[in-house]
C-alpha atoms as a PDB file:
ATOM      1  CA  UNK A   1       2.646  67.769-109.303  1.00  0.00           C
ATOM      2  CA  UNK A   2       3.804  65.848-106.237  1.00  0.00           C
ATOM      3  CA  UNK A   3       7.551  66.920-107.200  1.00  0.00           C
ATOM      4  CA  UNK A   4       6.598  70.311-106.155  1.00  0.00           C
ATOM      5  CA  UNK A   5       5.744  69.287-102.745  1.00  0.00           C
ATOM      6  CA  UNK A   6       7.983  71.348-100.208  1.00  0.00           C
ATOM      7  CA  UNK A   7       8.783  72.179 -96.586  1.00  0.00           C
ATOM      8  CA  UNK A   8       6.891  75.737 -96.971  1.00  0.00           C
ATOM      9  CA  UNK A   9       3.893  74.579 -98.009  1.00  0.00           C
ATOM     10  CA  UNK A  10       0.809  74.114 -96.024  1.00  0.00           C
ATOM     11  CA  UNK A  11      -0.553  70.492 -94.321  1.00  0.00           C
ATOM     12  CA  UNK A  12      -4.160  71.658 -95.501  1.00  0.00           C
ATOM     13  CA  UNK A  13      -2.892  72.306 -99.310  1.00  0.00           C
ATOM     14  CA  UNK A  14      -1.288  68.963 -99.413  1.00  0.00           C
ATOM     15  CA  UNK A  15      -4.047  66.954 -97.768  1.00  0.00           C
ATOM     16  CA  UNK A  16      -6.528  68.780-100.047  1.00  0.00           C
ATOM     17  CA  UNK A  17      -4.911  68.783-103.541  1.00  0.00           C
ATOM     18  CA  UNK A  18      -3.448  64.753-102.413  1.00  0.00           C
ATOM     19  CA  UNK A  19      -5.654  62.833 -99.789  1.00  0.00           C
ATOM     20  CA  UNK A  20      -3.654  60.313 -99.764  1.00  0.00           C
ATOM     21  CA  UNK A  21      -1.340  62.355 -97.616  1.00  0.00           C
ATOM     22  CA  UNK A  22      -3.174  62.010 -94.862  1.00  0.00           C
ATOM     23  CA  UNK A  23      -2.217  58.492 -94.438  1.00  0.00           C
ATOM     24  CA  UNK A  24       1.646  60.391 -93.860  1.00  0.00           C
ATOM     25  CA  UNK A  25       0.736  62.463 -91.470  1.00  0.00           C
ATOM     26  CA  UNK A  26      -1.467  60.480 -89.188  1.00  0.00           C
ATOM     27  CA  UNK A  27       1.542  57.672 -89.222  1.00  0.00           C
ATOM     28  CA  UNK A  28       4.101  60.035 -88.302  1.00  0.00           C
ATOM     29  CA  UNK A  29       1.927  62.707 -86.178  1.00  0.00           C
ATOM     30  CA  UNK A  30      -1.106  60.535 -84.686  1.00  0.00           C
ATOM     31  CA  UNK A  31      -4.518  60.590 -85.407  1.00  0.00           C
ATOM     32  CA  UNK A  32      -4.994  63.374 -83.461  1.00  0.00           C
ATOM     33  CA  UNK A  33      -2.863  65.386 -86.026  1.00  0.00           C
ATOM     34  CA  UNK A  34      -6.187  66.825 -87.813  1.00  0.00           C
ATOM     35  CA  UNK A  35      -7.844  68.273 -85.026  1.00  0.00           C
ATOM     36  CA  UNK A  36      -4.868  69.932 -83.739  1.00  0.00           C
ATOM     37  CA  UNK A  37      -5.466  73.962 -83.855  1.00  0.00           C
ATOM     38  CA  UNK A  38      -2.525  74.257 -86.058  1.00  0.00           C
ATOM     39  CA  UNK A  39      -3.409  72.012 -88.822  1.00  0.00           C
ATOM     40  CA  UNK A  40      -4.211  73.487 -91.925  1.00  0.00           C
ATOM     41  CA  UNK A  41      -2.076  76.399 -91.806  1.00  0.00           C
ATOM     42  CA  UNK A  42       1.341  75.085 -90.596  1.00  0.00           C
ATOM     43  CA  UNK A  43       4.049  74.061 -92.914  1.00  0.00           C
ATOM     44  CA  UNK A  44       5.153  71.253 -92.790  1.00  0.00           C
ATOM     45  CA  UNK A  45       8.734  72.045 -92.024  1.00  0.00           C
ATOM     46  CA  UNK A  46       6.663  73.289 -88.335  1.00  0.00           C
ATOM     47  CA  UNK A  47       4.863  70.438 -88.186  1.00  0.00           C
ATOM     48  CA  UNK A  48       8.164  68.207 -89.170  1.00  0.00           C
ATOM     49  CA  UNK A  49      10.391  70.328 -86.338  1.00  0.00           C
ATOM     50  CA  UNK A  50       7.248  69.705 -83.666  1.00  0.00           C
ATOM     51  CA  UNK A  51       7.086  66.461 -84.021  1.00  0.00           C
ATOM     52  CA  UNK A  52      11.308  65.577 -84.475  1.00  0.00           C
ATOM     53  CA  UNK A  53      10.002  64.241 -87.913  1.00  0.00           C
ATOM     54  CA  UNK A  54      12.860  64.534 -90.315  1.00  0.00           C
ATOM     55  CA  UNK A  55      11.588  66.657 -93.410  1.00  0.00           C
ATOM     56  CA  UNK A  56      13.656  65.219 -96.228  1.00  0.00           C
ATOM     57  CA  UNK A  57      12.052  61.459 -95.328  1.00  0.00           C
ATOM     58  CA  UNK A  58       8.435  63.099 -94.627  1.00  0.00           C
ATOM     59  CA  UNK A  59       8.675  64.892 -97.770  1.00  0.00           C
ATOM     60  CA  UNK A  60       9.673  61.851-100.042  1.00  0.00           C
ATOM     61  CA  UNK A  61       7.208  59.412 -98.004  1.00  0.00           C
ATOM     62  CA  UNK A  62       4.127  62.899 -98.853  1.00  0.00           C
ATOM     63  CA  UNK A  63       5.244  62.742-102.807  1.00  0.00           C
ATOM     64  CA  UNK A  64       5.134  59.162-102.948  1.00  0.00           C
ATOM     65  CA  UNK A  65       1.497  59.371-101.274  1.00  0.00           C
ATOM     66  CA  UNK A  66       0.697  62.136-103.903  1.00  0.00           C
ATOM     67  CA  UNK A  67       2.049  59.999-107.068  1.00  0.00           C
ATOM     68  CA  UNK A  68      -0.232  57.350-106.243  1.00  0.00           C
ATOM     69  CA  UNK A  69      -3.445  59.695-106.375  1.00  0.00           C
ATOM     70  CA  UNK A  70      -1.922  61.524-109.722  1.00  0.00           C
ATOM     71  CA  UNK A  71      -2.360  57.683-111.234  1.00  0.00           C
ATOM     72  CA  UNK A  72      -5.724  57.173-109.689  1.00  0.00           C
ATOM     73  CA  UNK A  73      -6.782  60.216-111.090  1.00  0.00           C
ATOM     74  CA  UNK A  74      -5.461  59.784-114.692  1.00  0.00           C
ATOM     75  CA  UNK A  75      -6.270  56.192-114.738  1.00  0.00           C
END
């Protein structure tokens, strides 16, 4: 469930289980974000503190990106 999207978790197990995300990340990190060595295995708190993203605001904008696939998918 998108609720359960946190801080500790990984950017590759969001962008996997919500594609959507990606849309997130490459507006706050750049396009470059999924080549970067990291990506995939960082949390996103990292990825949040590299970037001088705030993670509360990332968070929300990642679970309202992952509510809209939830619909697509039960629709």
């Amino acid at each position: 469930m998108p609720e359960n999207i946190t801080g500790n978790m990984t950017t590759g197990e969001v962008t996997t289980r919500w594609p959507s995300t990606k849309a997130v990340f490459t507006k706050h990190f750049g396009s470059g974000c999924f080549t970067c060595p990291a990506f995939g295995g960082e949390p996103i708190s990292m990825a949040c503190t590299m970037h001088s993203t705030d993670l509360d605001m990332f968070l929300g904008e990642l679970k309202e990106a992952a509510r809209k696939d939830e619909q697509a998918k039960s629709a």
